[in-house]
C-alpha atoms as a PDB file:
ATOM      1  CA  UNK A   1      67.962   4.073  24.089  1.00  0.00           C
ATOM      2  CA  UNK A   2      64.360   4.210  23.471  1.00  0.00           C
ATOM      3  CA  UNK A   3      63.659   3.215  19.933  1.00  0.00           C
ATOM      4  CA  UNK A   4      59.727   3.390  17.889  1.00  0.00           C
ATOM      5  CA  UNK A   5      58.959  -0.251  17.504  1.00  0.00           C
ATOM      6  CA  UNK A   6      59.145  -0.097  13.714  1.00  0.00           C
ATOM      7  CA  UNK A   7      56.563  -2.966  12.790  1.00  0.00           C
ATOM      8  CA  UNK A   8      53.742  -2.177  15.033  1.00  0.00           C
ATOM      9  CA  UNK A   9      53.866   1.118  14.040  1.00  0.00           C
ATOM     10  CA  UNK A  10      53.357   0.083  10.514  1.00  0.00           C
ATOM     11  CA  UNK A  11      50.637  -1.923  11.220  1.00  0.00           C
ATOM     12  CA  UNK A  12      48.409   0.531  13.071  1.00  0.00           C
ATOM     13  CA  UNK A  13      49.349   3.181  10.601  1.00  0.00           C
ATOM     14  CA  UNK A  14      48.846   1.006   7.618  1.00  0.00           C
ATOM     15  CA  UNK A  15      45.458   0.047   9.556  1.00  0.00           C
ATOM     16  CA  UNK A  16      44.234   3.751  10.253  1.00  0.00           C
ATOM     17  CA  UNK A  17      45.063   4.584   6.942  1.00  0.00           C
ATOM     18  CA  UNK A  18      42.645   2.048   5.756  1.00  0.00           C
ATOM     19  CA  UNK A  19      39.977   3.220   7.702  1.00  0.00           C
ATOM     20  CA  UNK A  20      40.376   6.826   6.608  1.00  0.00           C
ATOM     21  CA  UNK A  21      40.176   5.754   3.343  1.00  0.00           C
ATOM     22  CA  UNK A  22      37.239   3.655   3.796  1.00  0.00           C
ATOM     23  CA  UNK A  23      35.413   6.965   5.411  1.00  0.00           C
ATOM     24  CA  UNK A  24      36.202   9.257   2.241  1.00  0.00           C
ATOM     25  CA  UNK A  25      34.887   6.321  -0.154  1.00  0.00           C
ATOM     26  CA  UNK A  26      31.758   6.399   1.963  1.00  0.00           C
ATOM     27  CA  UNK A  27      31.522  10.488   1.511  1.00  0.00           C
ATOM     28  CA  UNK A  28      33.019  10.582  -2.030  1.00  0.00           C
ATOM     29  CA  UNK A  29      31.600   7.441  -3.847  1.00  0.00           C
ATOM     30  CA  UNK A  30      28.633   6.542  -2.131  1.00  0.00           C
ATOM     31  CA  UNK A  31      26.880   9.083  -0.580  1.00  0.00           C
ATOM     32  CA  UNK A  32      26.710  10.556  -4.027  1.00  0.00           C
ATOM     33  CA  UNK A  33      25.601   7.394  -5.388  1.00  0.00           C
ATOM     34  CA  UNK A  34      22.817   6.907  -2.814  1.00  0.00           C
ATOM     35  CA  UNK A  35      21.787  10.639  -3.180  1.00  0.00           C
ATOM     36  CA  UNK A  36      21.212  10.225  -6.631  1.00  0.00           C
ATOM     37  CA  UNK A  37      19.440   7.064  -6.272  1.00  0.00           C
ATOM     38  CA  UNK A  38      16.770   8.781  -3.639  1.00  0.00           C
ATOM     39  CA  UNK A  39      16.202  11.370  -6.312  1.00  0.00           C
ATOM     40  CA  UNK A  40      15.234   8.549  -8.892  1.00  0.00           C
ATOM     41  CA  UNK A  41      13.603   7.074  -6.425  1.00  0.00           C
ATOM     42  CA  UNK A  42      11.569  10.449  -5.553  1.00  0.00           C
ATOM     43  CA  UNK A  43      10.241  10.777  -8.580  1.00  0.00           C
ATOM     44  CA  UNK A  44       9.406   7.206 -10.219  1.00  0.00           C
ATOM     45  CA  UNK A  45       5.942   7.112  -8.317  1.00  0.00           C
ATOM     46  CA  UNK A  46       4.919   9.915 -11.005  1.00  0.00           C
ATOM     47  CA  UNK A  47       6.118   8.240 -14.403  1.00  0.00           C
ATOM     48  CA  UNK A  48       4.422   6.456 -16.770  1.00  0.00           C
ATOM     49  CA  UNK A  49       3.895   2.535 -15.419  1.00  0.00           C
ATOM     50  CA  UNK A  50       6.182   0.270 -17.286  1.00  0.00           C
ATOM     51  CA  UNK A  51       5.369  -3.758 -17.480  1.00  0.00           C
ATOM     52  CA  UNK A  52       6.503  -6.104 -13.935  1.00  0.00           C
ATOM     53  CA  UNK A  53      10.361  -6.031 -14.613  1.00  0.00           C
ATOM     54  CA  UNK A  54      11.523  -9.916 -15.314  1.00  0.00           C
ATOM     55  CA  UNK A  55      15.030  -9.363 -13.834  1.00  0.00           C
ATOM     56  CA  UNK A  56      15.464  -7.208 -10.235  1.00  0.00           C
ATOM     57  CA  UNK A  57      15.924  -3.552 -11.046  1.00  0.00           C
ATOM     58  CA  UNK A  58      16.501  -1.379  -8.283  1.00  0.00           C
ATOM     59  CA  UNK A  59      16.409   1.853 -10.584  1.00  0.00           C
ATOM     60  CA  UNK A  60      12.423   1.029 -11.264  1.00  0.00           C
ATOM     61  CA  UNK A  61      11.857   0.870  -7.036  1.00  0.00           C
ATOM     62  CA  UNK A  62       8.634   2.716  -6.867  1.00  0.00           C
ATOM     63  CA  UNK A  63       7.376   2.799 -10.051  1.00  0.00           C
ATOM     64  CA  UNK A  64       3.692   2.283 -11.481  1.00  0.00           C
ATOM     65  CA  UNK A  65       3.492  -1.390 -13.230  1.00  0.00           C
ATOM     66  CA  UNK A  66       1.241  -4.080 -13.927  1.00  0.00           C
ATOM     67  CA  UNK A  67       1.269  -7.593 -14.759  1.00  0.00           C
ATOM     68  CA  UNK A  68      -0.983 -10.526 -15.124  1.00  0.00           C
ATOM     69  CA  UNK A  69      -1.086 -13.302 -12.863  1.00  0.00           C
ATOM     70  CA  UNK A  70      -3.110 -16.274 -14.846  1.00  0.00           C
ATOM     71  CA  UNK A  71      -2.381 -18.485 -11.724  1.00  0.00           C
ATOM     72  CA  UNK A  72      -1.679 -18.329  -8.314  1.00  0.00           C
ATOM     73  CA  UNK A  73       0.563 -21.129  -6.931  1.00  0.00           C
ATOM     74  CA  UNK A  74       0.719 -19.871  -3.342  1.00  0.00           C
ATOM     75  CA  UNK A  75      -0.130 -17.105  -0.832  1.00  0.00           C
ATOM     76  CA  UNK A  76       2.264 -16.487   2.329  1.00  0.00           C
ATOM     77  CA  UNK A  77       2.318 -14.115   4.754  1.00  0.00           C
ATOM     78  CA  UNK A  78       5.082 -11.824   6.011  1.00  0.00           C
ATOM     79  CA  UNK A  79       5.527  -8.900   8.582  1.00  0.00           C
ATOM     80  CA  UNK A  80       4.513  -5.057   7.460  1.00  0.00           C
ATOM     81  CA  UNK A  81       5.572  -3.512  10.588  1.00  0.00           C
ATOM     82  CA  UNK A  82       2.820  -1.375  11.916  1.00  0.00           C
ATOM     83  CA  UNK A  83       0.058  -2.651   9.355  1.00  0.00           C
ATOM     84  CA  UNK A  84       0.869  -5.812  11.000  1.00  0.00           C
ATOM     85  CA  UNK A  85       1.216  -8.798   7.982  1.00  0.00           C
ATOM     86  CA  UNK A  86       1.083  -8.171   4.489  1.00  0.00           C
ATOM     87  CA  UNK A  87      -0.633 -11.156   2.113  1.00  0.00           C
ATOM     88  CA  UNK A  88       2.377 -12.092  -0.759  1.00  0.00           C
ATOM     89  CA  UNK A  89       1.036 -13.963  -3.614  1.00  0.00           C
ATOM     90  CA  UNK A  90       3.362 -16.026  -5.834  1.00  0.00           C
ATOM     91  CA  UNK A  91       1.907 -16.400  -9.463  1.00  0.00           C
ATOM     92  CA  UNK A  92       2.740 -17.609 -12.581  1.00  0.00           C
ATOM     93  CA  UNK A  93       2.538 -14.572 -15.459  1.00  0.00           C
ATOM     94  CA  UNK A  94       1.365 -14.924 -19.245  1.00  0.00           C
ATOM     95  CA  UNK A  95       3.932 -16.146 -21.116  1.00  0.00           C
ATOM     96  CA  UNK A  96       5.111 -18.599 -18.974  1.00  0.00           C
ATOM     97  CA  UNK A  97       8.063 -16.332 -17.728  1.00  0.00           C
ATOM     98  CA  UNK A  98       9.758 -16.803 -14.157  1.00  0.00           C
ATOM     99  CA  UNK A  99       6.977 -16.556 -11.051  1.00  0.00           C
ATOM    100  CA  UNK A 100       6.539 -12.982  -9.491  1.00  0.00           C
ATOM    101  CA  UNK A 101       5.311 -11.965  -6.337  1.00  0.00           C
ATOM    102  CA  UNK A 102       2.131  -9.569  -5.608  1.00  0.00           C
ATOM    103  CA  UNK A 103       1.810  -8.108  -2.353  1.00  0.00           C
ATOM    104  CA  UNK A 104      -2.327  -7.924  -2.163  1.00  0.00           C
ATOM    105  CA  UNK A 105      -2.780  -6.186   0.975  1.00  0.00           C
ATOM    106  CA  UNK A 106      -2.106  -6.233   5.163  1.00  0.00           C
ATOM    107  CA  UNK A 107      -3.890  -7.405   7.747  1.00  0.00           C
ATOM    108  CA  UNK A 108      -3.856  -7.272  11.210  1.00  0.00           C
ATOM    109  CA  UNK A 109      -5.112 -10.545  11.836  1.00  0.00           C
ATOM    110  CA  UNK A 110      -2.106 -13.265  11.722  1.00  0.00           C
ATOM    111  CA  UNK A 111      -4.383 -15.956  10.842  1.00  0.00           C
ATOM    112  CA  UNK A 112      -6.377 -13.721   8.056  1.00  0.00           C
ATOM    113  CA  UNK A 113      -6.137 -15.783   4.432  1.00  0.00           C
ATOM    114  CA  UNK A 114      -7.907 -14.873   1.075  1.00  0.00           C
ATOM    115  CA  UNK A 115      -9.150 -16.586  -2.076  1.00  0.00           C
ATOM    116  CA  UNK A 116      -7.131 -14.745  -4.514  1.00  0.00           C
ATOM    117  CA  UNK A 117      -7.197 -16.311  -8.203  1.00  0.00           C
ATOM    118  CA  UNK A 118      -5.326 -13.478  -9.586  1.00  0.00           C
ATOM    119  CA  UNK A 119      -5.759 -11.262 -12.971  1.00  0.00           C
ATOM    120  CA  UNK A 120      -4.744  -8.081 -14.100  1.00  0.00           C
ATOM    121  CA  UNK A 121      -2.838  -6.039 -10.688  1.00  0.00           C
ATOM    122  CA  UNK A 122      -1.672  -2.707 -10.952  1.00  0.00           C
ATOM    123  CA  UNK A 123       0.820  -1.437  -8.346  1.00  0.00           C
ATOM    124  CA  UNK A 124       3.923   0.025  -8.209  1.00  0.00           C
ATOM    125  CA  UNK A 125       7.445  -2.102  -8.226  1.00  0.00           C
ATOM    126  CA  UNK A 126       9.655  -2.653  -4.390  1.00  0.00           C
ATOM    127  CA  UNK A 127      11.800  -5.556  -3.130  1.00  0.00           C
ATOM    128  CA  UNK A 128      10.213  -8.987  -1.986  1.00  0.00           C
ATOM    129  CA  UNK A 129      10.364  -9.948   1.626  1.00  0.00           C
ATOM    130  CA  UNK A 130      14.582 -11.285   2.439  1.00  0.00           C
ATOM    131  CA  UNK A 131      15.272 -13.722   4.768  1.00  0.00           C
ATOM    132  CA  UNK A 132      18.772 -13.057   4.171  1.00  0.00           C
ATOM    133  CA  UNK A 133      20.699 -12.783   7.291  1.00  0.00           C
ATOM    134  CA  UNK A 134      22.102  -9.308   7.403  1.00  0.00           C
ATOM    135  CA  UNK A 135      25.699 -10.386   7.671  1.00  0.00           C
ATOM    136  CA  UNK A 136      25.279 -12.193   4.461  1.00  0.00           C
ATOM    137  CA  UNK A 137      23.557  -9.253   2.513  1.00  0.00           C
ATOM    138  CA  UNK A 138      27.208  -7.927   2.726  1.00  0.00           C
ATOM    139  CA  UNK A 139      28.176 -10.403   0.718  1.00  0.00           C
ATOM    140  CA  UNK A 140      25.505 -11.166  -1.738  1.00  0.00           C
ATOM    141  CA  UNK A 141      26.119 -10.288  -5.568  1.00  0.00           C
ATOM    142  CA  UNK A 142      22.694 -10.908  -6.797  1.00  0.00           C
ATOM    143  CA  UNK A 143      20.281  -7.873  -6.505  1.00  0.00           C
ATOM    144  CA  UNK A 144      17.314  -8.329  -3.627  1.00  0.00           C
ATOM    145  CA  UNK A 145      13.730 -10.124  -5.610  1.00  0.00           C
ATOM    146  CA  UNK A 146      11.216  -7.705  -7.303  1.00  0.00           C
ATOM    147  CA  UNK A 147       7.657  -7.179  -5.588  1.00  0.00           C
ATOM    148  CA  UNK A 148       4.402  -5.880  -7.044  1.00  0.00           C
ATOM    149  CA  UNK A 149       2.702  -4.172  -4.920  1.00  0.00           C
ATOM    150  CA  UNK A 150      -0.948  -3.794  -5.550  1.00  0.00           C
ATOM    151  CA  UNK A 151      -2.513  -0.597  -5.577  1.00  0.00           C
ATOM    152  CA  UNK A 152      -5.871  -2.280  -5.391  1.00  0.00           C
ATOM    153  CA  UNK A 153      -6.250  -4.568  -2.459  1.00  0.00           C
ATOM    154  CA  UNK A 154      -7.470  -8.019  -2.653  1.00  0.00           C
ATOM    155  CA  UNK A 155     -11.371  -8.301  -1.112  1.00  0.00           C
ATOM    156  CA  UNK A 156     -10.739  -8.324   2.741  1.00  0.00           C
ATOM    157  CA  UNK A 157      -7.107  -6.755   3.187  1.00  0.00           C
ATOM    158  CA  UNK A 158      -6.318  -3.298   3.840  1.00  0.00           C
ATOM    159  CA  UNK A 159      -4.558  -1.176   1.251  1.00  0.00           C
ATOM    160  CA  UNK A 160      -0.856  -1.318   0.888  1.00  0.00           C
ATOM    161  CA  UNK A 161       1.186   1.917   2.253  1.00  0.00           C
ATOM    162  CA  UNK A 162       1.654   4.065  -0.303  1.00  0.00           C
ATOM    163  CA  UNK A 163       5.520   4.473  -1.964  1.00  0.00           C
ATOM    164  CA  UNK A 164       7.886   6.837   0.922  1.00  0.00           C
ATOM    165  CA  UNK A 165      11.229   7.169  -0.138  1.00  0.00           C
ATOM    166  CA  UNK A 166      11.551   8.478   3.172  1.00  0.00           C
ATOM    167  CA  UNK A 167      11.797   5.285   4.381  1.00  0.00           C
ATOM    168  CA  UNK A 168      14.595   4.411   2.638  1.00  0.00           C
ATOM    169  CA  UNK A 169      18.403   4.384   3.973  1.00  0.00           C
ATOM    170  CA  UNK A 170      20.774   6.849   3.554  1.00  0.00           C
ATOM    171  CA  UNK A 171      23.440   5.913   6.363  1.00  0.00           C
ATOM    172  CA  UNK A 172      26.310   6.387   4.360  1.00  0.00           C
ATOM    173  CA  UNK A 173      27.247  10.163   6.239  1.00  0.00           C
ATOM    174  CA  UNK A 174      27.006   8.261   9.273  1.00  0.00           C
ATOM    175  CA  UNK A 175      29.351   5.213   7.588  1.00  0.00           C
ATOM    176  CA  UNK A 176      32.123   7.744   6.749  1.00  0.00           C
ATOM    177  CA  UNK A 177      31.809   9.120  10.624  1.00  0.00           C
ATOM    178  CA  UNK A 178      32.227   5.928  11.921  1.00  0.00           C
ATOM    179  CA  UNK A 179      35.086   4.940  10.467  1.00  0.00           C
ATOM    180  CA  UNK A 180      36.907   8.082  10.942  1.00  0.00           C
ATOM    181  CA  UNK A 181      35.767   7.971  14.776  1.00  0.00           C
ATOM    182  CA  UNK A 182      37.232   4.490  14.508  1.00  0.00           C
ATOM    183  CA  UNK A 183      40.632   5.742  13.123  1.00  0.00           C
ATOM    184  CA  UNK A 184      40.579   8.077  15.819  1.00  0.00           C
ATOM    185  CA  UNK A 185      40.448   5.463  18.603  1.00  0.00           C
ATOM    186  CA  UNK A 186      42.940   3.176  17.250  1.00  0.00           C
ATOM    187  CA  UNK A 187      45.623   5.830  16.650  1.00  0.00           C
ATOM    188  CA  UNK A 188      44.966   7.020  20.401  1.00  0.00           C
ATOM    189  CA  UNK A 189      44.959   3.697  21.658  1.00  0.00           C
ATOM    190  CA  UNK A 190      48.243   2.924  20.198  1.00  0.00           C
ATOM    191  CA  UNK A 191      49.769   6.567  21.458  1.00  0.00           C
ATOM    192  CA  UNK A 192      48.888   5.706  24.814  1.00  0.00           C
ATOM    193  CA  UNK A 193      50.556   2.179  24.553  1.00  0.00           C
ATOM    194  CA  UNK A 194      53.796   3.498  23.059  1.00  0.00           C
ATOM    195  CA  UNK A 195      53.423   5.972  25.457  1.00  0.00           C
ATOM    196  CA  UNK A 196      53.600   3.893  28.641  1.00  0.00           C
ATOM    197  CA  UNK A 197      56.316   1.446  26.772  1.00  0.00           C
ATOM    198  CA  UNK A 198      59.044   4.228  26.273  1.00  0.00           C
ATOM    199  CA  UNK A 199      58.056   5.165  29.277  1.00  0.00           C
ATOM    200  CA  UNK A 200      59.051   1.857  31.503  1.00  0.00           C
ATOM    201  CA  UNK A 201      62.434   1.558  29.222  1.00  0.00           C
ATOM    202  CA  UNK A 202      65.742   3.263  30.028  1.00  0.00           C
END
């Protein structure tokens, strides 16, 4: 008699129901969340600047701001994609408060330095340069460093790009696809197998 295997079934059911659920928490949860968060985003380059957060804040992404950097304690350089490097200053602010970071401007020279001594930079707010492997940005808790981009560049650089929400993700559509396609393929992998089992018992 040819009888279901009972456990496996259970297992690739209880796993395909998983992923289902995982796609409709991508379209229901956050795709809405993201969508809102690019409209935020959209229109933050156009509100009044508010002072260089001291804690990240991804809802001020894009946003005018200033600070003052009374002293520089380090300049580094990191890749800015077609603009080639960007220039990152790390200074210390009034107040004595936690470092920030300024962004003074790209070059496309990868040796190019500049004699920066800081003051008063007004830019709009984005996220530090993350070494952060991406595997391990699944994991992280802690929100992604604040940058302040200057809207002025320092003597020498080229400006910084302007703000493009455009260039921010929204993959989360494409999430919720995947793991449906994915439930697809494992409950049609596992027909086939049962398939060809029943098939070779009496």
């Amino acid at each position: 008699m040819r009888r279901l295997p009972i456990i496996p079934t259970i297992i690739v059911a209880l796993a395909v129901a998983t992923m289902i659920g995982l796609g409709l928490w991508q379209l229901r949860v956050r795709l809405p969340q993201k969508e809102a968060q690019l409209a935020q985003l959209a229109a933050n380059p156009s509100r009044a600047a508010v002072p260089f957060p001291t804690e990240p804040d991804d809802s001020l992404l894009f946003r005018p701001s200033v600070a003052q950097c009374d002293k520089v304690t380090g300049i580094t350089r990191a890749g800015a994609g077609n603009a080639g490097y960007r220039l990152i200053a790390t200074c210390i602010t009034r107040g004595g408060g936690a470092p920030i970071k300024v962004q003074l401007g790209t070059t496309r020279d990868p040796t190019r330095m500049v004699d920066w001594r800081g003051g008063t930079v007004r830019g709009w707010i984005s996220h530090a340069p993350d070494q952060t492997p991406l595997i391990a940005t699944l994991f992280r808790r802690r929100s992604q460093e604040m940058l302040l981009v200057a809207a002025a560049p320092a003597e020498g650089l080229a400006a910084n790009s302007r703000p493009d929400v455009g260039l921010v993700p929204n993959n989360h559509l494409a999430y919720a696809g995947q793991w449906f396609f994915f439930a697809g393929i494992a409950a049609l992998i596992y027909l086939i197998a049962l398939r060809r089992r029943l098939a070779t018992r009496p």
